[in-house]
Structure formats: C-alpha cells, structure tokens
N, C-alpha and C. Protein backbone atom coordinates (compact mmCIF):
# COMPACT_ATOMS: atom_id res chain seq x y z
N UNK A 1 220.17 76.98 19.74
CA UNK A 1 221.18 75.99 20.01
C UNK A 1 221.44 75.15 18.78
N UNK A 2 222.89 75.07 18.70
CA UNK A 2 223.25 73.84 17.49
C UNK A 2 222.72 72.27 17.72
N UNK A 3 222.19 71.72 16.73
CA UNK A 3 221.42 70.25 16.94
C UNK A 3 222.21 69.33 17.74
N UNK A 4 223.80 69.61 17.39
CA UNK A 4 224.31 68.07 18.67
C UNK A 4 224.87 68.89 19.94
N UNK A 5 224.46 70.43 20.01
CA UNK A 5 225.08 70.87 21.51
C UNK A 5 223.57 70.65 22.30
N UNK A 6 222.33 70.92 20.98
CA UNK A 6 221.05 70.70 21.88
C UNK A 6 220.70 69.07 22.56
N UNK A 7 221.07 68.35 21.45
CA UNK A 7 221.39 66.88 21.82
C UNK A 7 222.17 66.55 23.21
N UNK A 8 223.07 66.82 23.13
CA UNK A 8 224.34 67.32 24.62
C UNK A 8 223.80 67.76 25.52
N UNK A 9 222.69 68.66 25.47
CA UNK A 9 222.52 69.49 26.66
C UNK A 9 221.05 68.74 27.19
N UNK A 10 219.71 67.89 26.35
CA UNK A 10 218.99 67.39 26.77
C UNK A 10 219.82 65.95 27.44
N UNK A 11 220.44 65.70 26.98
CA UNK A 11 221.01 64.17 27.36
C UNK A 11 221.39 64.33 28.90
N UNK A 12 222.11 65.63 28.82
CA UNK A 12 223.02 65.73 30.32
C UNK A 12 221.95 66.06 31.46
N UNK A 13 220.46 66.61 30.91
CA UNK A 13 219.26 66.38 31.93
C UNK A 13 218.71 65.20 32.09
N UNK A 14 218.82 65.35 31.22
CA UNK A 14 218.08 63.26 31.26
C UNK A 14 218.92 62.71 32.23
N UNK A 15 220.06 62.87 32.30
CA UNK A 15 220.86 61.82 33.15
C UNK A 15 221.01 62.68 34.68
N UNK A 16 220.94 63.65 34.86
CA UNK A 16 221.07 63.93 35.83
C UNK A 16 219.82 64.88 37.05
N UNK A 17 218.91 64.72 35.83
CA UNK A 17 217.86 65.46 37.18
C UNK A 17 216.55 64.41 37.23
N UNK A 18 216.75 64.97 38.94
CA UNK A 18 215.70 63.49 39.31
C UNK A 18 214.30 63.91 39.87
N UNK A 19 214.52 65.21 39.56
CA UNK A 19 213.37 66.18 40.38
C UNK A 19 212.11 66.70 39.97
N UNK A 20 212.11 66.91 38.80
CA UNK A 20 211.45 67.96 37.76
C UNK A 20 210.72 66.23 37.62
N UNK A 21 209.10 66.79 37.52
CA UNK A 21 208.57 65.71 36.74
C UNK A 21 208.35 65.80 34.97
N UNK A 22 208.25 64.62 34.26
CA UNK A 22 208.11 64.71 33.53
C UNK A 22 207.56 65.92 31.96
N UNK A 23 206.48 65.96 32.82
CA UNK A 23 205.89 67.36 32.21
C UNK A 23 206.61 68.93 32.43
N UNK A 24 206.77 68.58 33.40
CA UNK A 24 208.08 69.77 33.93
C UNK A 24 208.98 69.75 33.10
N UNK A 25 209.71 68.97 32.67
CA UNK A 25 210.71 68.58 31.86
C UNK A 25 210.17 68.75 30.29
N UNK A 26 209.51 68.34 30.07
CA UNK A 26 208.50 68.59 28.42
C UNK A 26 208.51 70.03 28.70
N UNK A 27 207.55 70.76 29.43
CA UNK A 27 207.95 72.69 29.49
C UNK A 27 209.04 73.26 29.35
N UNK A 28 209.94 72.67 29.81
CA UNK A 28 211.59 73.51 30.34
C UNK A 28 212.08 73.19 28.82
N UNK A 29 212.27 71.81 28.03
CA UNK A 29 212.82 71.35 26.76
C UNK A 29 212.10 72.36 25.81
N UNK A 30 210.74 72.93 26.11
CA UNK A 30 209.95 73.64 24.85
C UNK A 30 210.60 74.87 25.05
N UNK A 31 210.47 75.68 25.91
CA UNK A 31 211.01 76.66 26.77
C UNK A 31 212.33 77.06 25.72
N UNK A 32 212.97 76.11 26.69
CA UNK A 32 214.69 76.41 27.29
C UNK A 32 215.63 75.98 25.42
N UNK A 33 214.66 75.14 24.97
CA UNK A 33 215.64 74.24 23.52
C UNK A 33 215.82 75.22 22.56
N UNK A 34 215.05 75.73 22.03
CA UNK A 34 213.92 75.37 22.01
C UNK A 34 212.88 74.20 21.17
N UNK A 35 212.31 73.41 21.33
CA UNK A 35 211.64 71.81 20.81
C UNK A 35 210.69 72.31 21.04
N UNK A 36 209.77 71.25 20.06
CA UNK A 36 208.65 70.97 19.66
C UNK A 36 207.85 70.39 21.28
N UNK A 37 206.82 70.35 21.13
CA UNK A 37 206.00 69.30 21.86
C UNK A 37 206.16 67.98 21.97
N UNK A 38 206.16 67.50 20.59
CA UNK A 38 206.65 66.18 20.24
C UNK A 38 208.10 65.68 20.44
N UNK A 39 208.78 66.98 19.64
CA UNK A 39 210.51 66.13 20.49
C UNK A 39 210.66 66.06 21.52
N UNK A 40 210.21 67.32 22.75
CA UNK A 40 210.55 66.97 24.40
C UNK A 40 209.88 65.98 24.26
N UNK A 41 208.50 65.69 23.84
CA UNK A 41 207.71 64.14 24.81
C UNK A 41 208.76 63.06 24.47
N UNK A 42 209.39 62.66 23.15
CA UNK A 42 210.09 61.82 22.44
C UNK A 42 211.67 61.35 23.67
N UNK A 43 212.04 63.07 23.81
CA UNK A 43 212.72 62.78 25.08
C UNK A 43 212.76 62.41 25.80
N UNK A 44 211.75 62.85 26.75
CA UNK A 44 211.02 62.72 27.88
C UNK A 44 210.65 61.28 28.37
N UNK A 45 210.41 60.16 27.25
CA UNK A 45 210.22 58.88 26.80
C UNK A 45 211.28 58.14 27.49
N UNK A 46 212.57 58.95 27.50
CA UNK A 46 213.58 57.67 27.23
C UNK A 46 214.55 58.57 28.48
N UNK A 47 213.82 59.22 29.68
CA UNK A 47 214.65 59.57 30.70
C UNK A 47 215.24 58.43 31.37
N UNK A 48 213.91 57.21 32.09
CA UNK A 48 214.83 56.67 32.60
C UNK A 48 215.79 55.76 31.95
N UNK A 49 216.08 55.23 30.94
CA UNK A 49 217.61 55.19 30.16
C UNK A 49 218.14 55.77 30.55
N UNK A 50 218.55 57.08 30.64
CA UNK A 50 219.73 57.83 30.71
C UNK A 50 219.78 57.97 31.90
N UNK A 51 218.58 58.02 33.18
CA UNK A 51 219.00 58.09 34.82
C UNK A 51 219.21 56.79 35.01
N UNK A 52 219.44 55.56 34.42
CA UNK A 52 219.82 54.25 34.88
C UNK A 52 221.43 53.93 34.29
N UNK A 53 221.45 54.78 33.04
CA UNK A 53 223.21 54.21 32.37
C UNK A 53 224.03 55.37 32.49
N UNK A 54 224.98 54.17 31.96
CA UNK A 54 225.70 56.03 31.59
C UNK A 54 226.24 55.91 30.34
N UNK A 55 225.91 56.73 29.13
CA UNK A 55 225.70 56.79 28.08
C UNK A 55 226.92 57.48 27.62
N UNK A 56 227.78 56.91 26.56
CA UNK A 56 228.69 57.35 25.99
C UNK A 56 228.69 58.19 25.14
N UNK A 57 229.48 59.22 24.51
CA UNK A 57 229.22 60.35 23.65
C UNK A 57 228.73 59.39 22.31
N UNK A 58 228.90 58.75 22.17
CA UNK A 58 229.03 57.70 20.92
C UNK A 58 227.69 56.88 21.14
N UNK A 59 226.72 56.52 21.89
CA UNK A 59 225.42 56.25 22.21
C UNK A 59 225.79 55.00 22.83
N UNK A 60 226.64 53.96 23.24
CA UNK A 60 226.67 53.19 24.29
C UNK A 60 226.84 53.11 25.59
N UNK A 61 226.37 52.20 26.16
CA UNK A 61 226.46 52.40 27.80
C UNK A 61 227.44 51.59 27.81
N UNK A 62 228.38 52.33 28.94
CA UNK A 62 229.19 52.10 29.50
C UNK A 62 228.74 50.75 30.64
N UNK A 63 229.73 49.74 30.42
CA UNK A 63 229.33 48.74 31.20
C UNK A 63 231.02 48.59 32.00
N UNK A 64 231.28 48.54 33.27
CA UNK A 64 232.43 48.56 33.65
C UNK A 64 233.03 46.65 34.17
N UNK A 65 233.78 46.36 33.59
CA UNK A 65 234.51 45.24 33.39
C UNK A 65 234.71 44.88 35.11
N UNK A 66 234.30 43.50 35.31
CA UNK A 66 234.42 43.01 37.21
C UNK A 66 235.77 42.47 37.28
C-alpha cells in the first residue's frame, strides 16, 4: 500500500470499527498494512480519537456550528 492510501485506510478503521479489540486491531494492521509492531501499537493509541471525532482529510475535527 502507498503511505497516504495506508494512512486512509488505517484512519477509516479507527473511526469506524468498534468490535475488534485492540490487539486484534495491532494483528490485522501487521497482517493486512503491512506495519510494524510499533506503528499498529502507535495507531492503535489514538483509536478512541478517531471513534469520538470526525476527522478531516486535512487532520481537523470537524466541529458543526449550533
């Protein structure tokens, strides 16, 4: 995988799966990326960020105006 489609494609798990535990998720990133040990954990770090926002292609969260 190219570095910002692999970027793209961990981000869009991060934000959307709520199932897989952690370590599950560290296997599948070594697996599936393919990453290091250290980059999935690095990932893996900062899931719930991405299952709490919603993260712009550009790295900000979207905050919606009341």
């Amino acid at each position: 995988m190219e570095k910002m489609k692999l970027e793209d494609w961990v981000k869009s798990i991060l934000s959307n799966d709520e199932f897989m535990s952690d370590e599950e998720l560290v296997e599948y990133f070594i697996e599936e990326g393919p990453m290091s040990r250290e980059e999935a954990e690095k990932w893996v770090s900062k899931r719930e960020f991405y299952l709490n926002n919603i993260v712009m292609d550009d790295g900000s969260v979207y905050k919606p105006k009341l």
